[in-house]
Protein backbone atom coordinates (compact mmCIF):
# COMPACT_ATOMS: atom_id res chain seq x y z
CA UNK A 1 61.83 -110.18 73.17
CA UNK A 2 61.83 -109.01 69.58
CA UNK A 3 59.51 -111.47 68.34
CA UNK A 4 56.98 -110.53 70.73
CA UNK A 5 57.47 -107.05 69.83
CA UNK A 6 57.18 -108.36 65.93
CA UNK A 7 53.86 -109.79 67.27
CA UNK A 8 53.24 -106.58 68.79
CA UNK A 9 53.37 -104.49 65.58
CA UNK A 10 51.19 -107.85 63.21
CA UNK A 11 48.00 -106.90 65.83
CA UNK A 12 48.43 -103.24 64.83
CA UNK A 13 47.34 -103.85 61.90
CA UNK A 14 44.05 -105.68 63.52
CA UNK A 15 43.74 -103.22 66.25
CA UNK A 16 40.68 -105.45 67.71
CA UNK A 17 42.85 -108.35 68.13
CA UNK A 18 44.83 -109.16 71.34
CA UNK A 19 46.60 -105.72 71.78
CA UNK A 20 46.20 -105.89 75.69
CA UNK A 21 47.95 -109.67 75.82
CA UNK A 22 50.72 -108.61 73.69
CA UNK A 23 51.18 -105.19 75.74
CA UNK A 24 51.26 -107.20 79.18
CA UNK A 25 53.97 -109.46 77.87
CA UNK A 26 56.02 -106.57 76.34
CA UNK A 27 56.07 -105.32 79.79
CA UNK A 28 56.45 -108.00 81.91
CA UNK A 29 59.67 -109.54 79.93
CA UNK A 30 63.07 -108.82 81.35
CA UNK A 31 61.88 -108.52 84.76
CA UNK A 32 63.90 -111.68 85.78
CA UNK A 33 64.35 -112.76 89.48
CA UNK A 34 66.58 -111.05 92.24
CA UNK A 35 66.97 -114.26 93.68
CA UNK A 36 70.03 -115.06 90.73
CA UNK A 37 73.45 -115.09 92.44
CA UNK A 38 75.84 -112.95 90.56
CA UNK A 39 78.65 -115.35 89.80
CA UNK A 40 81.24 -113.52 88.88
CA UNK A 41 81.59 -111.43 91.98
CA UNK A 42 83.69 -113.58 93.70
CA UNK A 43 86.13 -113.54 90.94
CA UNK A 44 86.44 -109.59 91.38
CA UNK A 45 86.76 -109.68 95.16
CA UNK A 46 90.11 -112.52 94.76
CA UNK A 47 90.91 -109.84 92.31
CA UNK A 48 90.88 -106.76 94.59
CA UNK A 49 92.38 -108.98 97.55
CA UNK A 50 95.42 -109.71 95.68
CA UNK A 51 95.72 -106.21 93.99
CA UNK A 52 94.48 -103.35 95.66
CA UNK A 53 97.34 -100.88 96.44
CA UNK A 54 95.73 -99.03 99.84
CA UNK A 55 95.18 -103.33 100.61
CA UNK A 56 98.85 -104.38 99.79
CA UNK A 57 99.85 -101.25 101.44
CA UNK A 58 98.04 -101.90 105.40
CA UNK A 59 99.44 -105.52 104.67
CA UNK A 60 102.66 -104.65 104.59
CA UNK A 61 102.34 -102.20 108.01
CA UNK A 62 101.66 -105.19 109.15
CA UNK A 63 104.30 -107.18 108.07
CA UNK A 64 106.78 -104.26 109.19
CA UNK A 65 105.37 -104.41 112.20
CA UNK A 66 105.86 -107.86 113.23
CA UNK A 67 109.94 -107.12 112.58
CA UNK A 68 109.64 -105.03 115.58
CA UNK A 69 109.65 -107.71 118.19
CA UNK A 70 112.85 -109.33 117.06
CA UNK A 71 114.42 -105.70 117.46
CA UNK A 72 113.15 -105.15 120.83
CA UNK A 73 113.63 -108.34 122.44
CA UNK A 74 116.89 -108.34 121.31
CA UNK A 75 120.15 -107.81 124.32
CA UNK A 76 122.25 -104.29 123.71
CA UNK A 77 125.00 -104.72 121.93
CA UNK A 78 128.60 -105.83 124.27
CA UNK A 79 130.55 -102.21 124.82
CA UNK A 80 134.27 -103.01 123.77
CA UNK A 81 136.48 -100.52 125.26
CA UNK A 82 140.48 -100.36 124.17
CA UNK A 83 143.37 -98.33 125.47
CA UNK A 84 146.92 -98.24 124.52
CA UNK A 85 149.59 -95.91 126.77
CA UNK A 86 152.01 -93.56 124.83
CA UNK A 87 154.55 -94.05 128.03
CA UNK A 88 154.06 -97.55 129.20
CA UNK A 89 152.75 -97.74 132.98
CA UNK A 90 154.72 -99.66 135.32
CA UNK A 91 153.68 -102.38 137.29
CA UNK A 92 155.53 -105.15 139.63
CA UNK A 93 154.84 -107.37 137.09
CA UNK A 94 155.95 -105.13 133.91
CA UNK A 95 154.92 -102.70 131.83
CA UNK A 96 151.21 -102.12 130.73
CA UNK A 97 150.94 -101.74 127.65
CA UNK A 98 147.53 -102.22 126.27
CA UNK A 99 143.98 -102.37 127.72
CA UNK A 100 141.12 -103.92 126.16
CA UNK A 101 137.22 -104.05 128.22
CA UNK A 102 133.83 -106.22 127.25
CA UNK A 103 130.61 -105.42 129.01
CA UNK A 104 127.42 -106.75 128.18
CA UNK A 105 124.67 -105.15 129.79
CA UNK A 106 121.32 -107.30 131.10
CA UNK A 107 117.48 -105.45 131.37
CA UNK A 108 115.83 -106.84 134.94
CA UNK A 109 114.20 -109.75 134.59
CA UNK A 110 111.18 -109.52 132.20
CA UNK A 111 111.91 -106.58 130.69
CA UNK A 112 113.02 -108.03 126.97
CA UNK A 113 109.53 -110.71 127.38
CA UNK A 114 107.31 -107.87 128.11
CA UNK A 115 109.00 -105.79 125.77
CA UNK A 116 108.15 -108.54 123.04
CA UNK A 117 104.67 -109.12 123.90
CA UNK A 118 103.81 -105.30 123.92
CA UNK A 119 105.37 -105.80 120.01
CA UNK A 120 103.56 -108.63 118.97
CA UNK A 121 100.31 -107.34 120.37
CA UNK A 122 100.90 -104.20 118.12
CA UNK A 123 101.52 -105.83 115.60
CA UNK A 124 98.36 -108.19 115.76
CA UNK A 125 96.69 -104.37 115.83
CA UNK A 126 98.15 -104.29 112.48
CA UNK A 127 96.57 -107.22 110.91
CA UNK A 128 93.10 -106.51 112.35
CA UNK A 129 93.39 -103.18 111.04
CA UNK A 130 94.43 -105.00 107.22
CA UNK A 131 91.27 -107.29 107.94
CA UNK A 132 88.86 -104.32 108.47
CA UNK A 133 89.89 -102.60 105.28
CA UNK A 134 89.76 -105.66 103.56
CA UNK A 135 86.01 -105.71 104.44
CA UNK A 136 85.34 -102.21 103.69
CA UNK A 137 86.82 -102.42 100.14
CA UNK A 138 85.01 -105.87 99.56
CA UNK A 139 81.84 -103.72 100.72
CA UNK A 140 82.63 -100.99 98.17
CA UNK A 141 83.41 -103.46 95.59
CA UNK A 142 79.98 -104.16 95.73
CA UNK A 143 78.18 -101.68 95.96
CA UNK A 144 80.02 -100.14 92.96
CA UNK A 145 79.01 -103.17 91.22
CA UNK A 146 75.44 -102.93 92.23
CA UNK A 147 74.92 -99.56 90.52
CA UNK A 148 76.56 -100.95 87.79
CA UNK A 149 73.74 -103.58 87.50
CA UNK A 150 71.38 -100.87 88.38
CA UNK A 151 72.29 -99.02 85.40
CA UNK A 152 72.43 -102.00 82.93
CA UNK A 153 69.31 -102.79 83.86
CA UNK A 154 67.51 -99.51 83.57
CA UNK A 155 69.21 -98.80 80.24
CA UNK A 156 67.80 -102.16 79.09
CA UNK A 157 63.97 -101.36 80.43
CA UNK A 158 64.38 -98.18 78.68
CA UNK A 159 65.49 -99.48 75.49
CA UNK A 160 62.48 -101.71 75.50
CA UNK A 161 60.23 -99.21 76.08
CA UNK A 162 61.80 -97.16 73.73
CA UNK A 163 60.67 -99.74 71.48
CA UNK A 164 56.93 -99.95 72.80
CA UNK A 165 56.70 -96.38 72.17
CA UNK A 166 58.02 -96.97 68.24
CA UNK A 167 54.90 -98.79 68.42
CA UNK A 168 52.34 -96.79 69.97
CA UNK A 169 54.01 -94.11 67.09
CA UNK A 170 52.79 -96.42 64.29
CA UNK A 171 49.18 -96.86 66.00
CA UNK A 172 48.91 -93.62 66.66
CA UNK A 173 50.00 -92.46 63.09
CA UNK A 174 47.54 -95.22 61.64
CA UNK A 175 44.73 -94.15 63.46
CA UNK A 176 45.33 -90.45 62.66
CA UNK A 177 45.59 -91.41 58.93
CA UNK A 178 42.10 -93.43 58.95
CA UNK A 179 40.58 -90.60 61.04
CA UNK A 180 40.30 -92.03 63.94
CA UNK A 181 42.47 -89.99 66.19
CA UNK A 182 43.81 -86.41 66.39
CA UNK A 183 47.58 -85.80 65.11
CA UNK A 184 48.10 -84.56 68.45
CA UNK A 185 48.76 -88.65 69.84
CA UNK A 186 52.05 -88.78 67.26
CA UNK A 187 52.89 -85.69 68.68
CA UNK A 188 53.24 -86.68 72.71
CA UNK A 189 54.44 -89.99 71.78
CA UNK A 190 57.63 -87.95 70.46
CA UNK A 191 58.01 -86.08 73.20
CA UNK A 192 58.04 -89.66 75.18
CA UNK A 193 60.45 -91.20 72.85
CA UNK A 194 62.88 -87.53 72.52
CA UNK A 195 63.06 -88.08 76.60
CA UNK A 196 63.39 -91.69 76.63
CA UNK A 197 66.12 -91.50 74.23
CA UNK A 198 68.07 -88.77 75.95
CA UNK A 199 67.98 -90.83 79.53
CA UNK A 200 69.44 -93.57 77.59
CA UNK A 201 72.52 -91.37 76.64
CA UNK A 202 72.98 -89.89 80.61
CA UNK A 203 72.56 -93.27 81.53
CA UNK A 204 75.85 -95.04 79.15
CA UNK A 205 77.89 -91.77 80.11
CA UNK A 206 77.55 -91.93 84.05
CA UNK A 207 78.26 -95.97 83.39
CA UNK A 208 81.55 -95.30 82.32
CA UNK A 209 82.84 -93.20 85.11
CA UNK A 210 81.36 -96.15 87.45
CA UNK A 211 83.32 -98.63 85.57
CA UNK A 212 86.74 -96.97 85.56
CA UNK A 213 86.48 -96.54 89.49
CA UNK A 214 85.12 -100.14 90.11
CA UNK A 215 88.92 -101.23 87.73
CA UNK A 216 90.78 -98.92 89.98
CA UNK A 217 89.45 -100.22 93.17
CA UNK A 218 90.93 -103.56 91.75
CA UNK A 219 93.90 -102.25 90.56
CA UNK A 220 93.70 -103.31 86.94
CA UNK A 221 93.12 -101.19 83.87
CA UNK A 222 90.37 -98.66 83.52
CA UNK A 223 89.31 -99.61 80.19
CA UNK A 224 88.57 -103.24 81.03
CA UNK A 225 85.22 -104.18 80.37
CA UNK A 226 82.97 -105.12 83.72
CA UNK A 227 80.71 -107.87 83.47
CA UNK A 228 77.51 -107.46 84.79
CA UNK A 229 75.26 -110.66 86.09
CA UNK A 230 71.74 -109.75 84.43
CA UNK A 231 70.61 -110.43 88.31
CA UNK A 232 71.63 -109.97 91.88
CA UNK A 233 70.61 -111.79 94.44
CA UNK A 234 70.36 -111.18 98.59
CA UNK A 235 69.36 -113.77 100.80
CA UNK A 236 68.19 -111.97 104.00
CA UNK A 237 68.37 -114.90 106.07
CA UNK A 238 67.64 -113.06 108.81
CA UNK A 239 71.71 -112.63 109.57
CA UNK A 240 71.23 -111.76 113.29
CA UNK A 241 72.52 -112.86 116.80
CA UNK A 242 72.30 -110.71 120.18
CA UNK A 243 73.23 -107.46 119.46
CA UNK A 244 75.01 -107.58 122.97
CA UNK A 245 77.83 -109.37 121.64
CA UNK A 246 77.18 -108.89 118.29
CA UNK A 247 80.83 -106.56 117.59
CA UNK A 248 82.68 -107.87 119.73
CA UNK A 249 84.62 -110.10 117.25
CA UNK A 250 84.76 -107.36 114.44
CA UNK A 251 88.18 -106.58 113.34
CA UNK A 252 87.80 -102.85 113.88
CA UNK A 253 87.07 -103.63 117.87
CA UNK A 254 89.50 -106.45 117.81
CA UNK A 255 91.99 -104.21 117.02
CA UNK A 256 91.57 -101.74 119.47
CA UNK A 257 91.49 -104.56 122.07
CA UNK A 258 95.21 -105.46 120.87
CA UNK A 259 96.09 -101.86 120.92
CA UNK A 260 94.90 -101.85 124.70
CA UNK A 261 96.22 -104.72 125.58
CA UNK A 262 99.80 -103.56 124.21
CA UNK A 263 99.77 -100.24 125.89
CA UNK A 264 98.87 -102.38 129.35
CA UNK A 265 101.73 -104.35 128.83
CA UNK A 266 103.75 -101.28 127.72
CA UNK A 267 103.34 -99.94 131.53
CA UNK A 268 104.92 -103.35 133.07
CA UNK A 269 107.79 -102.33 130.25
CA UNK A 270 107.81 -99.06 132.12
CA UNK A 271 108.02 -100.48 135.19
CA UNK A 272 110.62 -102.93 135.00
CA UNK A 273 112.59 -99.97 133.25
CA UNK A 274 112.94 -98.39 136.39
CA UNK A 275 114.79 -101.11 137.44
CA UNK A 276 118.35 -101.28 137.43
CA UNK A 277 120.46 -102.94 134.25
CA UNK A 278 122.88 -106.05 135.24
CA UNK A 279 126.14 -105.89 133.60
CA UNK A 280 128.91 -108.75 133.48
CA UNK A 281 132.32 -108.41 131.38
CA UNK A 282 135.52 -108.51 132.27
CA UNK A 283 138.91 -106.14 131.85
CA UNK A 284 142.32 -107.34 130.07
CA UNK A 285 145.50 -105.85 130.41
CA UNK A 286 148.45 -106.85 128.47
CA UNK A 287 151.87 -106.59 130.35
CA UNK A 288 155.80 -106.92 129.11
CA UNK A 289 158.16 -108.46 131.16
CA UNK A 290 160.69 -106.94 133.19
CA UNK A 291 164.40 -106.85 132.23
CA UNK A 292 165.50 -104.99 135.73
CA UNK A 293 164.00 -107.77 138.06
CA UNK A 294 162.51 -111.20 137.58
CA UNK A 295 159.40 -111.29 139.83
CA UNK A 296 156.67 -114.43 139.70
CA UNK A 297 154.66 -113.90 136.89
CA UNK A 298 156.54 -111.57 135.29
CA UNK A 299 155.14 -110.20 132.58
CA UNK A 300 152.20 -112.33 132.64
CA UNK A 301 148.79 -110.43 131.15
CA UNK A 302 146.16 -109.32 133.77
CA UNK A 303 142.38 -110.54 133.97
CA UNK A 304 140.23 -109.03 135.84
CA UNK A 305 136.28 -109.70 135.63
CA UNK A 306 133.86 -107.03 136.20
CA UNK A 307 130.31 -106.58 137.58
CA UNK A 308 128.57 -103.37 136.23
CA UNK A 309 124.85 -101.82 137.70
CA UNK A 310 122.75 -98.52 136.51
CA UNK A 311 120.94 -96.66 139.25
CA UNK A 312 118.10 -95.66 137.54
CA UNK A 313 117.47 -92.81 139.78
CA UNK A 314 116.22 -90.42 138.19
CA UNK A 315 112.49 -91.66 138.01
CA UNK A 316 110.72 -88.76 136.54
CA UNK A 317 110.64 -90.12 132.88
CA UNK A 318 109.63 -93.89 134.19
CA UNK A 319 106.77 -92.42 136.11
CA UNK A 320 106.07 -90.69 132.45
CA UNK A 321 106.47 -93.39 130.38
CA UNK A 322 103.63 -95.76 132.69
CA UNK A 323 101.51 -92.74 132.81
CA UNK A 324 101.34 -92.36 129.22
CA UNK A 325 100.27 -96.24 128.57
CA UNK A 326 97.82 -95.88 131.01
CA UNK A 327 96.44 -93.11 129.39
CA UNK A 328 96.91 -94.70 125.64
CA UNK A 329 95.46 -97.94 127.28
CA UNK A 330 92.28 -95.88 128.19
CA UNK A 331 91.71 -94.07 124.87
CA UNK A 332 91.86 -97.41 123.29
CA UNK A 333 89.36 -98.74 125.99
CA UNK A 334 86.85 -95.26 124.83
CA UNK A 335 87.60 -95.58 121.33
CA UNK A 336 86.30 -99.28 121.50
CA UNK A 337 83.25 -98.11 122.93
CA UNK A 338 82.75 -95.14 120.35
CA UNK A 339 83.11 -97.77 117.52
CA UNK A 340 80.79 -100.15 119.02
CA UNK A 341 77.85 -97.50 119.48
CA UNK A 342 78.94 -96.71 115.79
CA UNK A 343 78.66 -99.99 114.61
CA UNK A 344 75.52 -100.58 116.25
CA UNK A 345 73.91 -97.44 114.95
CA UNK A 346 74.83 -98.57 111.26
CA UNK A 347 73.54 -102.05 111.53
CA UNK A 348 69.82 -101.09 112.78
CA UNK A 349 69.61 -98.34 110.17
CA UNK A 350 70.99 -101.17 107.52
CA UNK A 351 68.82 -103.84 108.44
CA UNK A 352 66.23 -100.88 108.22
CA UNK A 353 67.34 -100.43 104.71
CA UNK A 354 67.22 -104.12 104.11
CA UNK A 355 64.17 -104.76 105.32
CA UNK A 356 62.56 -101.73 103.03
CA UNK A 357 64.17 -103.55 100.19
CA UNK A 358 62.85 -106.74 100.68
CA UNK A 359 59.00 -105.06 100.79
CA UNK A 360 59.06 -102.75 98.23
CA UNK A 361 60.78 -105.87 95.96
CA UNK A 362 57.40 -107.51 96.90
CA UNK A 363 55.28 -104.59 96.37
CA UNK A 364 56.58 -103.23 92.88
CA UNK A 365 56.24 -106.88 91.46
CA UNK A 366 52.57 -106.78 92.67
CA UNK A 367 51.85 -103.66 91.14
CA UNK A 368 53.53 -104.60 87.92
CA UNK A 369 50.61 -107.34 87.81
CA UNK A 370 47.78 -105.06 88.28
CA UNK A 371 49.53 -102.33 86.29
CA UNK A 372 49.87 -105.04 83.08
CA UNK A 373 46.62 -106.31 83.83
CA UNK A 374 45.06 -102.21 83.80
CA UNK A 375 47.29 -101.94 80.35
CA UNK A 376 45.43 -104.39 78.54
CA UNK A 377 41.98 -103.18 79.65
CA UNK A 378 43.52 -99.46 78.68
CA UNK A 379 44.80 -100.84 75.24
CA UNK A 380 42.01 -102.68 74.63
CA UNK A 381 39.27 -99.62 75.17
CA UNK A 382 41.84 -97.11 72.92
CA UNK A 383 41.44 -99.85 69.92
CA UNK A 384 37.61 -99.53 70.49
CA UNK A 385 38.12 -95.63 70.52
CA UNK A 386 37.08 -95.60 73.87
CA UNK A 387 40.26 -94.47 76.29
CA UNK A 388 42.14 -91.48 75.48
CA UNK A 389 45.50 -91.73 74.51
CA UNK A 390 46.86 -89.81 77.05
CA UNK A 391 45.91 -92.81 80.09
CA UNK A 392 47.60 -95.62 77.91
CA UNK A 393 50.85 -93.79 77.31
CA UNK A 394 50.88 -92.64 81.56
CA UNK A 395 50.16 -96.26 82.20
CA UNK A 396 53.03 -97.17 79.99
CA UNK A 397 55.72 -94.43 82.01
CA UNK A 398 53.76 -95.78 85.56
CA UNK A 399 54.76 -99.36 84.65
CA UNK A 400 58.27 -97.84 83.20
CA UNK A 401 58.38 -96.53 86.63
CA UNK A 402 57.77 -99.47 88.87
CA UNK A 403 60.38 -101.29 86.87
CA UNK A 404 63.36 -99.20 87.53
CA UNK A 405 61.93 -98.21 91.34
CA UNK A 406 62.06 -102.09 91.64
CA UNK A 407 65.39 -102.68 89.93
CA UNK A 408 66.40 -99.77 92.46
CA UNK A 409 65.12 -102.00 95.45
CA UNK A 410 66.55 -104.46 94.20
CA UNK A 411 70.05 -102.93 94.07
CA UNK A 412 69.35 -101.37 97.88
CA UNK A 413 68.97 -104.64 99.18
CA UNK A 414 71.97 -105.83 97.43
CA UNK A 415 73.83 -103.46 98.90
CA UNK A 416 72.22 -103.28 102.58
CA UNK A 417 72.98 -106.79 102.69
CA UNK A 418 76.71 -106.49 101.46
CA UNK A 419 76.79 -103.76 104.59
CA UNK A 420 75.21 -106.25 106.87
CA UNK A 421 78.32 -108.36 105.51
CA UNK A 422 80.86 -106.16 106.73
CA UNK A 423 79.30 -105.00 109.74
CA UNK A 424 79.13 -108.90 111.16
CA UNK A 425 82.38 -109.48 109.80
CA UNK A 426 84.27 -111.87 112.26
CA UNK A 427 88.22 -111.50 113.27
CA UNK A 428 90.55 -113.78 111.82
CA UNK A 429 93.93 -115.17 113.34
């Protein structure tokens, strides 16, 4: 770049020579391909997986969540029940002295399984819910990194025309000092440059805000540089299937189906919890023998086993309790439906976006053609004192312009695409 620009400033001295071929390379260079995978990316998304607190935080929901079967599968704890008499209780066979009951009570059949399964489903809930923010912060990851680029890259186009207007300074100020044109050129190419500079400066200070938020979303410190691929690429390989089924597999609607399906199985929970509990144990008594008599089996200790049953019969709060999974099963079964519609909306107004970016990628680079090709014709007549100033320095901000509205594009599509990403996203087991 800055020995062209070197060239650049040898043919002002010859005015007549080759100004327009110089001018179209100056503004041509830097405007690299979109078609460049960013390869460090990757790196920051591993990153971000493995460090993001709100990540590491819907993880470990999940995680505490799949403790919950184990707990609710498990049998109640055995009821041990001991009595000792102050005055001894007489029997034939002696004197009772102590009493000691174990009960263990049993759910009706089914209850603990379905109990479990309601759990586990939950808990699956969980980890599609941990999948689905996964995604999201992948997608922000991006796009955060996509300005980022955007910025870079205007700040660089900017600095290089920065330097193309030094230029048109020292051609102007020559031809004003041979007489050839009115001090009034030096003038507006100031104004130019006083702008130019000044965008350059809003430009580095919004960068570093961007920077310290893309380091937080990983997790890692805000003053670590970010590095920037000079080029991003998107593919738009035409990333679509039937848009009937095309969310049916994404882990936001995945986990709503879990949710649904626990609450269904919650109401056979309810059910079988109107049914009685089973209870087996057994009672034993510990008797001292007799000194006034000698009966059979005097003072031998009692057992006596023992069968126990609940009569659930109060059924109010059972009838509740199915009622309310019924109800929670068909709030999950609206909320899936709201989310697909939602989903659906997003992805035609991304592929939309996509599709814009893709066009107007094609479009600026044509332009940027013509534009260089008008730029040497404009050049060219303002060394034979035939163009005005004034159309070769609004040529120069027009082709300024196209290259940031492209580098804009290209960013857009980036980050449609990265959208397109998430919104696809499949579940995972």
């Amino acid at each position: 770049m800055f020995n062209n620009i070197k060239l650049f400033k040898s043919q002002l001295k010859s005015p007549h020579r080759g100004l327009g071929d110089v001018f179209f390379v100056l503004f041509c260079f830097g405007i690299s391909s979109y078609q460049v995978s960013a390869q460090n990316l990757d790196a920051y998304l591993q990153t971000a997986a493995e460090n993001n607190p709100k990540l590491k935080s819907s993880y470990a929901q999940f995680e505490a969540a799949m403790q919950q079967a184990p707990q609710v599968s498990g049998l109640p704890d055995p009821t041990l029940t001991m009595s000792a008499f102050g005055q001894m209780v007489e029997t034939r066979l002696g004197g009772q002295e102590a009493s000691f009951s174990l009960t263990q009570m049993f759910p009706w059949f089914g209850t603990l399984k379905a109990k479990e399964d309601a759990s586990v489903l939950m808990a699956k809930a969980k980890f599609q819910n941990y999948l689905d923010l996964r995604n999201q912060l992948f997608f922000e990851i991006k796009s955060v990194y996509a300005e980022l680029y955007a910025i870079e890259e205007t700040i660089q186009l900017k600095k290089e025309n920065l330097t193309i207007l030094d230029s048109y300074r020292e051609l102007s100020l020559s031809r004003f000092k041979s007489g050839n044109a009115p001090m009034v050129n030096v003038i507006k190419v100031d104004i130019k440059r006083e702008a130019a500079i000044t965008e350059i400066e809003l430009l580095e200070k919004i960068r570093k805000p961007l920077e310290i938020r893309f380091n937080l979303l990983l997790n890692r410190g805000s003053e670590i540089a970010v590095q920037i691929q000079d080029t991003l690429i998107f593919k738009n390989d035409e990333i679509l299937v039937d848009p009937k089924d095309l969310f049916e597999n994404h882990p936001s609607i995945t986990s709503l189906e879990k949710q649904k399906e626990s609450y269904l199985m919650q109401q056979i929970v309810a059910q079988k919890e109107g049914l009685p509990m089973l209870g087996l144990g057994i009672d034993y008594s510990i008797i001292s023998k007799r000194t006034d008599a000698n009966p059979e089996m005097n003072g031998q200790d009692a057992f006596m086993p023992m069968f126990t049953v609940t009569l659930p019969i109060f059924r109010k709060k059972y009838r509740a309790a199915k009622k309310e999974a019924e109800f929670m099963a068909s709030s999950m079964e609206h909320q899936q439906e709201a989310q697909k519609n939602e989903l659906q909306s997003t992805y035609e107004m991304t592929l939309y976006d996509l599709k814009k970016a893709e066009q107007l990628i094609a479009l600026y680079q044509k332009q940027l053609v013509s534009s260089g090709q008008a730029s040497k014709l404009l050049i060219s007549g303002f060394s034979n004192s035939i163009i005005d100033f004034e159309e070769v320095l609004q040529m120069n901000q027009d082709i300024l312009m196209l290259q940031t509205q492209k580098v804009e594009a290209i960013k857009n599509g980036f980050t449609a695409e990265a959208k397109l990403e998430y919104l696809i996203s499949k579940t995972e087991e």
